[in-house]
C-alpha atoms as a PDB file:
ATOM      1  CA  UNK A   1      87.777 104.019 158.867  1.00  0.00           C
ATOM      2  CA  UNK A   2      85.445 102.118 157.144  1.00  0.00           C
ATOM      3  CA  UNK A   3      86.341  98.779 158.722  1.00  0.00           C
ATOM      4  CA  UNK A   4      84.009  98.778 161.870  1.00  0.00           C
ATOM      5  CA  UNK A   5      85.715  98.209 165.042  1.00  0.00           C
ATOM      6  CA  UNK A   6      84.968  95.667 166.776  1.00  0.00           C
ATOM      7  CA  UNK A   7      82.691  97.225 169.463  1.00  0.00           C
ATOM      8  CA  UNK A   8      80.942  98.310 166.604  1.00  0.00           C
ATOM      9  CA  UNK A   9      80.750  94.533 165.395  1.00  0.00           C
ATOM     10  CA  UNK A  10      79.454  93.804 168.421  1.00  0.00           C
ATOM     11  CA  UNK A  11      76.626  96.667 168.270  1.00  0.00           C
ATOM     12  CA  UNK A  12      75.339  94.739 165.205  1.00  0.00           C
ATOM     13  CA  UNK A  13      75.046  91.742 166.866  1.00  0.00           C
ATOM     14  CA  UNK A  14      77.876  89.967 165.792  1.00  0.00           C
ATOM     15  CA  UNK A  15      81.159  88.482 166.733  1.00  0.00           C
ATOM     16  CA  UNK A  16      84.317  90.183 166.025  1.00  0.00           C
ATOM     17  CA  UNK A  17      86.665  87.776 163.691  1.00  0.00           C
ATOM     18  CA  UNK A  18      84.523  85.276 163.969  1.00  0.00           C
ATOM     19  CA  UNK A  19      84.727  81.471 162.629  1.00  0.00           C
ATOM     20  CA  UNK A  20      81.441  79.940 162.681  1.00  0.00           C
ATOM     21  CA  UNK A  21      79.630  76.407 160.879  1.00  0.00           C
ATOM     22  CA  UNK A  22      76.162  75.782 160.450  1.00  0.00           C
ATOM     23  CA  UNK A  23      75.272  72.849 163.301  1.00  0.00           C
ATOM     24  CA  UNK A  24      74.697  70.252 160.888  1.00  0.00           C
ATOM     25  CA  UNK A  25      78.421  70.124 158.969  1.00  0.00           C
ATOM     26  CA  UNK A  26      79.855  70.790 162.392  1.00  0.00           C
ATOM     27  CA  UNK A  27      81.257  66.905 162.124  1.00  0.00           C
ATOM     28  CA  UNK A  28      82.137  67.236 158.355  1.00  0.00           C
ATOM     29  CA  UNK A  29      84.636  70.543 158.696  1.00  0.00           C
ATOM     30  CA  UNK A  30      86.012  68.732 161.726  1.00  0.00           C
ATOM     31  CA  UNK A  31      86.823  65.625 160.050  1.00  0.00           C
ATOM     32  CA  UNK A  32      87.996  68.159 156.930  1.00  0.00           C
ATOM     33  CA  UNK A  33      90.074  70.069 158.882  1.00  0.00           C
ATOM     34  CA  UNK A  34      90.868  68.994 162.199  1.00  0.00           C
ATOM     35  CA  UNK A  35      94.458  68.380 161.248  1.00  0.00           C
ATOM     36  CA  UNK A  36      95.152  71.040 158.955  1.00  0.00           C
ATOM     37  CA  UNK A  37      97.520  72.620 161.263  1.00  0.00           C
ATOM     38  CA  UNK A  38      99.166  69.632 162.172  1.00  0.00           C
ATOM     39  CA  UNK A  39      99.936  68.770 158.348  1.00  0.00           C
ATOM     40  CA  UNK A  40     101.309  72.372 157.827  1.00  0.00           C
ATOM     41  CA  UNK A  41     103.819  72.158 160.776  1.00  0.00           C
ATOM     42  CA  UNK A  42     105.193  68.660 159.283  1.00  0.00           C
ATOM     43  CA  UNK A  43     104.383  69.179 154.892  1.00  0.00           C
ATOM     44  CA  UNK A  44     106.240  70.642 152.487  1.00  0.00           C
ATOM     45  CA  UNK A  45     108.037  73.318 153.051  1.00  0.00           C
ATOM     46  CA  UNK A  46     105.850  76.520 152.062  1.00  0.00           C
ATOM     47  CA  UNK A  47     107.381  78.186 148.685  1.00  0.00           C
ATOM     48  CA  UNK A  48     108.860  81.860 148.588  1.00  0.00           C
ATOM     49  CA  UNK A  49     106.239  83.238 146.728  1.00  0.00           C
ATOM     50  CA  UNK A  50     102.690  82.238 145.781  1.00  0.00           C
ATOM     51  CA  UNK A  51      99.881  83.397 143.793  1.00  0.00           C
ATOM     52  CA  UNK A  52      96.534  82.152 142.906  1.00  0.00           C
ATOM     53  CA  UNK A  53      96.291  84.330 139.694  1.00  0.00           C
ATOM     54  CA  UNK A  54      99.169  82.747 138.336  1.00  0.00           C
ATOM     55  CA  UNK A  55      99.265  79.217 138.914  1.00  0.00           C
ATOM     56  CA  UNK A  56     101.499  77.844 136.202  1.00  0.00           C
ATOM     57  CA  UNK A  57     100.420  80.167 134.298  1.00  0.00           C
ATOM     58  CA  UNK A  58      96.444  79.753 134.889  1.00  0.00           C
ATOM     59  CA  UNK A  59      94.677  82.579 137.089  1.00  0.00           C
ATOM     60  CA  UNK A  60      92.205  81.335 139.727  1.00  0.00           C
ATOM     61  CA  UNK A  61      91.226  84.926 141.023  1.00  0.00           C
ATOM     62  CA  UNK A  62      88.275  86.970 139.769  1.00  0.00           C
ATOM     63  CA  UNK A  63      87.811  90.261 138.581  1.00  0.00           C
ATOM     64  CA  UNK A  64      89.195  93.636 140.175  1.00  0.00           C
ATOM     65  CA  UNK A  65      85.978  95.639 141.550  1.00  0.00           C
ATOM     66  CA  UNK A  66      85.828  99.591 142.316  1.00  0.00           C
ATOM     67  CA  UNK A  67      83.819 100.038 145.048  1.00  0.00           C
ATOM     68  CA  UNK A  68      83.199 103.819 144.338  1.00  0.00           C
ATOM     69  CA  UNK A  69      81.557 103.524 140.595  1.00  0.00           C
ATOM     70  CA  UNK A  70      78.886 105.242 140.108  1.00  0.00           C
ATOM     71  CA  UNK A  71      79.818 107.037 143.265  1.00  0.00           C
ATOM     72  CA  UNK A  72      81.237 107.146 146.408  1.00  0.00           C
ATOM     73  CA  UNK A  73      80.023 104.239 148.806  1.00  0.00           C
ATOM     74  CA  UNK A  74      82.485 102.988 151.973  1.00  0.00           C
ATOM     75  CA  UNK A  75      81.765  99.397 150.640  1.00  0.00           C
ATOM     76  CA  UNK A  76      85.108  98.117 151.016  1.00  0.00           C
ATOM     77  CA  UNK A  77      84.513  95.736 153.526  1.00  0.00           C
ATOM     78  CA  UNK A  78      81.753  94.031 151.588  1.00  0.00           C
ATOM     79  CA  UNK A  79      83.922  93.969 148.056  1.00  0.00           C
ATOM     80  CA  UNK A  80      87.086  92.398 149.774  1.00  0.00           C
ATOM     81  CA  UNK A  81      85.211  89.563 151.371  1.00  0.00           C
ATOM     82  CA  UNK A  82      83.173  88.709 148.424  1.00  0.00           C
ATOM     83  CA  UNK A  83      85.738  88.983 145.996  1.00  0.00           C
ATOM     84  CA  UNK A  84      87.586  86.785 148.633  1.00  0.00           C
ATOM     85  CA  UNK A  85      84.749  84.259 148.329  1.00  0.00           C
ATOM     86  CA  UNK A  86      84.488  84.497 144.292  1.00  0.00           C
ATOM     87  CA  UNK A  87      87.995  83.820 144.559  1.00  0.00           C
ATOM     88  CA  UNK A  88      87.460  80.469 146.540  1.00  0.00           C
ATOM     89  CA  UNK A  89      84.330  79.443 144.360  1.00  0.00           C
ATOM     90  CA  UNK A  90      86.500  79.869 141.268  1.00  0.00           C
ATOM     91  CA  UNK A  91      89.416  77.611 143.235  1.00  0.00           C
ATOM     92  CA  UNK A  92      86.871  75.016 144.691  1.00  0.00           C
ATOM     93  CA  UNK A  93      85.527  74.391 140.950  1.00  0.00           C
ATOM     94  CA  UNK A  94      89.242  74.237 139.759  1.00  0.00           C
ATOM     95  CA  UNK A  95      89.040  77.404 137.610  1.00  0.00           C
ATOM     96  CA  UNK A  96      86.355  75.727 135.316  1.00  0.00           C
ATOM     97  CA  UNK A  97      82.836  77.829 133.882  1.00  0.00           C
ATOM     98  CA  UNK A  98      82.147  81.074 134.127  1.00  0.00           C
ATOM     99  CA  UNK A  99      83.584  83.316 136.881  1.00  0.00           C
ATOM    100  CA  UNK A 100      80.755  83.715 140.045  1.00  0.00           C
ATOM    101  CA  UNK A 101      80.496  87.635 140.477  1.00  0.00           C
ATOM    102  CA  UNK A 102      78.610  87.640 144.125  1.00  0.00           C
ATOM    103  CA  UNK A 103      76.191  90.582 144.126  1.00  0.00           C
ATOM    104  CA  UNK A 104      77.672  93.300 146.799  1.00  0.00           C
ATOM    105  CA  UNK A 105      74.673  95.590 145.998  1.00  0.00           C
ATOM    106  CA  UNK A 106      72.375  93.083 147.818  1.00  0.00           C
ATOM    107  CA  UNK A 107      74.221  93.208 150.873  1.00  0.00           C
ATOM    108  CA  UNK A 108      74.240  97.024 150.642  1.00  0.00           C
ATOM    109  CA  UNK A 109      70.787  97.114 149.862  1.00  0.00           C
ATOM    110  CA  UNK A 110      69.629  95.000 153.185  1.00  0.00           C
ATOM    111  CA  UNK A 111      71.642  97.843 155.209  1.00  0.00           C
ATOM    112  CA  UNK A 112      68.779  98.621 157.575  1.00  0.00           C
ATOM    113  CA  UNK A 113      66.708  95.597 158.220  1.00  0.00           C
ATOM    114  CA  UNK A 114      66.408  91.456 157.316  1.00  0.00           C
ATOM    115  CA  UNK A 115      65.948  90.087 154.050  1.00  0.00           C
ATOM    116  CA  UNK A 116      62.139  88.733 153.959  1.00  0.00           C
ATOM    117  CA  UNK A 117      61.006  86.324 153.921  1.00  0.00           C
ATOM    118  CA  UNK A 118      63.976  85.180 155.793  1.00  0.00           C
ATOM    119  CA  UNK A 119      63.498  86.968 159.076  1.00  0.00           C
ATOM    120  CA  UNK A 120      67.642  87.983 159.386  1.00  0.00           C
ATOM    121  CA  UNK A 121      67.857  90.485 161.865  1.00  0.00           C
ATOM    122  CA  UNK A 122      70.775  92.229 161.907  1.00  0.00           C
ATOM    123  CA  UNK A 123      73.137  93.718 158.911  1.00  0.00           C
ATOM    124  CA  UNK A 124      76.929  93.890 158.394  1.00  0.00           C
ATOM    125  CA  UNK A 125      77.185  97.041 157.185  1.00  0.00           C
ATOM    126  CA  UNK A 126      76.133  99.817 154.362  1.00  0.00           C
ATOM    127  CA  UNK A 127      78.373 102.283 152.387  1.00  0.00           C
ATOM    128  CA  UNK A 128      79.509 104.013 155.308  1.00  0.00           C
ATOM    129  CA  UNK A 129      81.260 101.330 156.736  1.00  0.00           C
ATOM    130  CA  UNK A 130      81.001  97.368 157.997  1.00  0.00           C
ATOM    131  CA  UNK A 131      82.516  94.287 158.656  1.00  0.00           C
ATOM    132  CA  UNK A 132      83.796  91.639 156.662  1.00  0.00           C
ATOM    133  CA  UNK A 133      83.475  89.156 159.617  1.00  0.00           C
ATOM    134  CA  UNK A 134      79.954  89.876 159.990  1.00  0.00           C
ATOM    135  CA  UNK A 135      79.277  89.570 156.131  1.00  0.00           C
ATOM    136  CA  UNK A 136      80.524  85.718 156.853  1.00  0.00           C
ATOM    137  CA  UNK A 137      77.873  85.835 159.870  1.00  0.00           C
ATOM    138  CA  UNK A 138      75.509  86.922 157.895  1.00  0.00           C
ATOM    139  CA  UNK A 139      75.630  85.071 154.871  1.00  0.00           C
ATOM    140  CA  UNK A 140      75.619  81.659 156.998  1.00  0.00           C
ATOM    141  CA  UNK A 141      72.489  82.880 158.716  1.00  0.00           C
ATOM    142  CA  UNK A 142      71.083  83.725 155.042  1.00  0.00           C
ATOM    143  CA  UNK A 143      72.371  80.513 154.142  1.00  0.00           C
ATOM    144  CA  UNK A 144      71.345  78.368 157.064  1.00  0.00           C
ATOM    145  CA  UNK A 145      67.983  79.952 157.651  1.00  0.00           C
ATOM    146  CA  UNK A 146      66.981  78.579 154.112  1.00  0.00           C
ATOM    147  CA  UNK A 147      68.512  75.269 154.368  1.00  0.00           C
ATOM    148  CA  UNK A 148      71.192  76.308 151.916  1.00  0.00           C
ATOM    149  CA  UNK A 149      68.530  77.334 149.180  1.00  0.00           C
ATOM    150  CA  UNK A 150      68.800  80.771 149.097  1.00  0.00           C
ATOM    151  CA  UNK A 151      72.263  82.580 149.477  1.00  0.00           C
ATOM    152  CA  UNK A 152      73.877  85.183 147.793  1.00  0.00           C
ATOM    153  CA  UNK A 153      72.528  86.122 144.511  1.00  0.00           C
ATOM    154  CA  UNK A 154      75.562  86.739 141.812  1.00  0.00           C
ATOM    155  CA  UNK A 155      76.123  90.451 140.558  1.00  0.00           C
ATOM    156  CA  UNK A 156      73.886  90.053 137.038  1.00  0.00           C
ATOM    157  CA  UNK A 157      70.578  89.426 139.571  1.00  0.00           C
ATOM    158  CA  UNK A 158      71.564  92.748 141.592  1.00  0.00           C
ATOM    159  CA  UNK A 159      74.042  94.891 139.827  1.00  0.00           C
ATOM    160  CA  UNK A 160      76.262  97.057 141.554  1.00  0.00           C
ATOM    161  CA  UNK A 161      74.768 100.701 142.351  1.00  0.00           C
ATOM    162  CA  UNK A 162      77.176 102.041 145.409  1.00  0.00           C
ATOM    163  CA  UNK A 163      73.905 102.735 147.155  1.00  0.00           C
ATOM    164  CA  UNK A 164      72.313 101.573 150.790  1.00  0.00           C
ATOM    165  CA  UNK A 165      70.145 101.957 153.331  1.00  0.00           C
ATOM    166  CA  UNK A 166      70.950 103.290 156.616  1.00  0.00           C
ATOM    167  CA  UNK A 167      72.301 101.266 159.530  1.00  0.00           C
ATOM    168  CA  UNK A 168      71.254 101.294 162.559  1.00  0.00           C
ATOM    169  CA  UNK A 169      74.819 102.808 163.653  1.00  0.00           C
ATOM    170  CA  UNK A 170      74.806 105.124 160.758  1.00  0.00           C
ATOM    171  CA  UNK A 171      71.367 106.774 162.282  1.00  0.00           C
ATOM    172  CA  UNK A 172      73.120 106.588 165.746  1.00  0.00           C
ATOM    173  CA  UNK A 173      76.298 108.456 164.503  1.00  0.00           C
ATOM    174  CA  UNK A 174      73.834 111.023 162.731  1.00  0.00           C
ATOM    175  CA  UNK A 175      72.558 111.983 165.919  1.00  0.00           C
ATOM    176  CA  UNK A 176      75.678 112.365 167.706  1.00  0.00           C
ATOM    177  CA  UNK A 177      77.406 114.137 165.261  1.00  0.00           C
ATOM    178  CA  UNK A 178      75.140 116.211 163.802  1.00  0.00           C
ATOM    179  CA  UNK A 179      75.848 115.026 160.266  1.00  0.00           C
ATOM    180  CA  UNK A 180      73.382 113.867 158.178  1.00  0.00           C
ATOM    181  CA  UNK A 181      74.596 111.213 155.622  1.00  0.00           C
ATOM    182  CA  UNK A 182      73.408 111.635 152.218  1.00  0.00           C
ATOM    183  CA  UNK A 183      73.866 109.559 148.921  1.00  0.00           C
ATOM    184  CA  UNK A 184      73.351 110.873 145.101  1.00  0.00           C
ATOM    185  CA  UNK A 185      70.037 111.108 143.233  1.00  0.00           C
ATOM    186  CA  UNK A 186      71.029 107.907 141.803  1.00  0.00           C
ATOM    187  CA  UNK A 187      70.042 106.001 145.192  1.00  0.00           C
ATOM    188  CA  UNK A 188      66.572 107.958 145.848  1.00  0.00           C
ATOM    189  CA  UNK A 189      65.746 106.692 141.993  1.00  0.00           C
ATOM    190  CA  UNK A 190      67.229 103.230 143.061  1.00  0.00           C
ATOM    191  CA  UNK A 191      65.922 103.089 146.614  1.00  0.00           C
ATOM    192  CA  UNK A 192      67.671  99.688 147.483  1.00  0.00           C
ATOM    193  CA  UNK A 193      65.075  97.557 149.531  1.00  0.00           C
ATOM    194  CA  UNK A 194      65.794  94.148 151.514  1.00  0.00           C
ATOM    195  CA  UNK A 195      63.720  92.020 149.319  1.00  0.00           C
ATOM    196  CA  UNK A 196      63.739  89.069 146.921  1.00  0.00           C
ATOM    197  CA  UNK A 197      62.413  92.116 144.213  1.00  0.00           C
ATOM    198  CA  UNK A 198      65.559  93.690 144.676  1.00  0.00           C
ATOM    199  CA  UNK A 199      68.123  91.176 144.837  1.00  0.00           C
ATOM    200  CA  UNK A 200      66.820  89.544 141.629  1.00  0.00           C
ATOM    201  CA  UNK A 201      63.699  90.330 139.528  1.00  0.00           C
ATOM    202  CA  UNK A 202      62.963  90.075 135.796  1.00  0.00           C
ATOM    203  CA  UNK A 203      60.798  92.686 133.561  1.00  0.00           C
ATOM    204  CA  UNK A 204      58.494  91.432 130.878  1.00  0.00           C
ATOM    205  CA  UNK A 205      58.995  94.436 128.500  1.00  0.00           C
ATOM    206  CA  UNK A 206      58.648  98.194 128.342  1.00  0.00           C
ATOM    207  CA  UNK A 207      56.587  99.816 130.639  1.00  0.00           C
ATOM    208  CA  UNK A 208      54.978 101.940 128.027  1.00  0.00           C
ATOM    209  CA  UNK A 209      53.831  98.402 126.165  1.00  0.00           C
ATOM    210  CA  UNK A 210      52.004  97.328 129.671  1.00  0.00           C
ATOM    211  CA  UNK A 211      55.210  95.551 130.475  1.00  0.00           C
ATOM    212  CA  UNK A 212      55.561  95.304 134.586  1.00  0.00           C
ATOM    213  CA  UNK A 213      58.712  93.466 136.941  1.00  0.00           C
ATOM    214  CA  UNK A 214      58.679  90.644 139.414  1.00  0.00           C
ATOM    215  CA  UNK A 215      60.813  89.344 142.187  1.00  0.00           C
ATOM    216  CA  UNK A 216      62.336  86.072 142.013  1.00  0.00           C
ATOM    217  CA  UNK A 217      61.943  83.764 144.602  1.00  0.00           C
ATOM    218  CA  UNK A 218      64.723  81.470 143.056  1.00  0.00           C
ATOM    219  CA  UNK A 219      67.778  82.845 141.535  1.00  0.00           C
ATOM    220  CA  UNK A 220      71.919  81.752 141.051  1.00  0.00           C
ATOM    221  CA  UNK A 221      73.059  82.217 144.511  1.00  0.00           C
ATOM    222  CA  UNK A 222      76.587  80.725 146.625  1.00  0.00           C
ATOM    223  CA  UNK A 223      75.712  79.572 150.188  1.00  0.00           C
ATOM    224  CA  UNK A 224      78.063  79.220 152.760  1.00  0.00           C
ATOM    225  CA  UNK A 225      78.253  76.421 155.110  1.00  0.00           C
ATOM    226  CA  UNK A 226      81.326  77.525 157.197  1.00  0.00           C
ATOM    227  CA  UNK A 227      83.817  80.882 158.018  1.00  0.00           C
END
């Protein structure tokens, strides 16, 4: 499977179906939702069928992704959760603007190690496998660590290659097996990195004019306050 289990959650350094809130909105989900359950049990009856991408007859959800174009990659843990989270972007804002595509390639591409200069240790996965609980985890770290500054860059900053490093319990299930895991010539040209250059950078113009590309230290991003 390419869902991790949850001892393999675990071996990440996460929690397995976690909920989690950054300490200081702690009071402001509580007084959000503290009763939520309580209003279902005595509301309006739920309807028979319900869909946000037809809500009389307006859609709310984004696009459709394929997680295996240009190639293979076991990404679909991190393309159901952020297509999840487009989804509730494009509901909080009321289905207004421009669809927010959040960048799966950057979470792919910090497979192996922390995003600098944010010190995150710890990743959720890479294309052979991960957890969409421990995306959450991580993105509130992400988000939390940079006092909600620096989250998620969208897919035009970092598009989608189906490429990523190694986990650390990809190397570990190397070793045991025997099998070595191996991705297309299209990731050794890419060679994703865990770095504000790779999850958004802008080029000035051809290389063969003297024209050279930079990291962006500030870029579209969604943070994430609560999961």
């Amino acid at each position: 499977s390419e869902v991790w289990s949850h001892g393999q959650v675990e071996a990440a350094g996460f929690v397995p179906r976690a909920n989690g809130t950054a300490a200081q909105f702690v009071a402001q989900e509580a007084s959000l939702h503290g009763d939520a359950l309580d209003a279902l049990a005595v509301g309006t009856p739920l309807p028979e069928s319900w869909s946000w991408c037809d809500v009389d007859g307006k859609s709310y959800c984004t696009a459709n992704r394929n997680q295996h174009i240009p190639q293979y990659c076991g990404s679909c843990w991190a393309i159901a959760s952020l297509s999840a989270l487009a989804d509730r972007i494009k509901i909080k804002r009321k289905g207004r603007g421009v669809d927010v595509v959040l960048s799966v390639q950057a979470v792919l591409s910090c497979s192996a190690e922390g995003i600098e200069p944010l010190d995150i240790v710890g990743a959720p996965g890479s294309c052979w496998g991960g957890s969409p609980s421990a995306l959450y985890q991580w993105m509130l770290k992400i988000s939390d660590r940079s006092n909600f500054t620096v989250g998620l860059p969208y897919e035009t900053s970092s598009p989608y290659m189906a490429c990523s490093q190694k986990s650390a319990w990809d190397l570990t299930k190397e070793q045991v097996t025997g099998v070595t895991f191996n991705q297309s010539a299209v990731c050794e040209a890419f060679n994703p990195q865990c770095s504000y250059f790779d999850w958004s950078r802008t080029c000035s113009t051809l290389p063969e004019s003297g024209g050279s590309c930079v990291g962006m230290s500030q870029f579209p991003n969604a943070t994430v306050k609560a999961h």
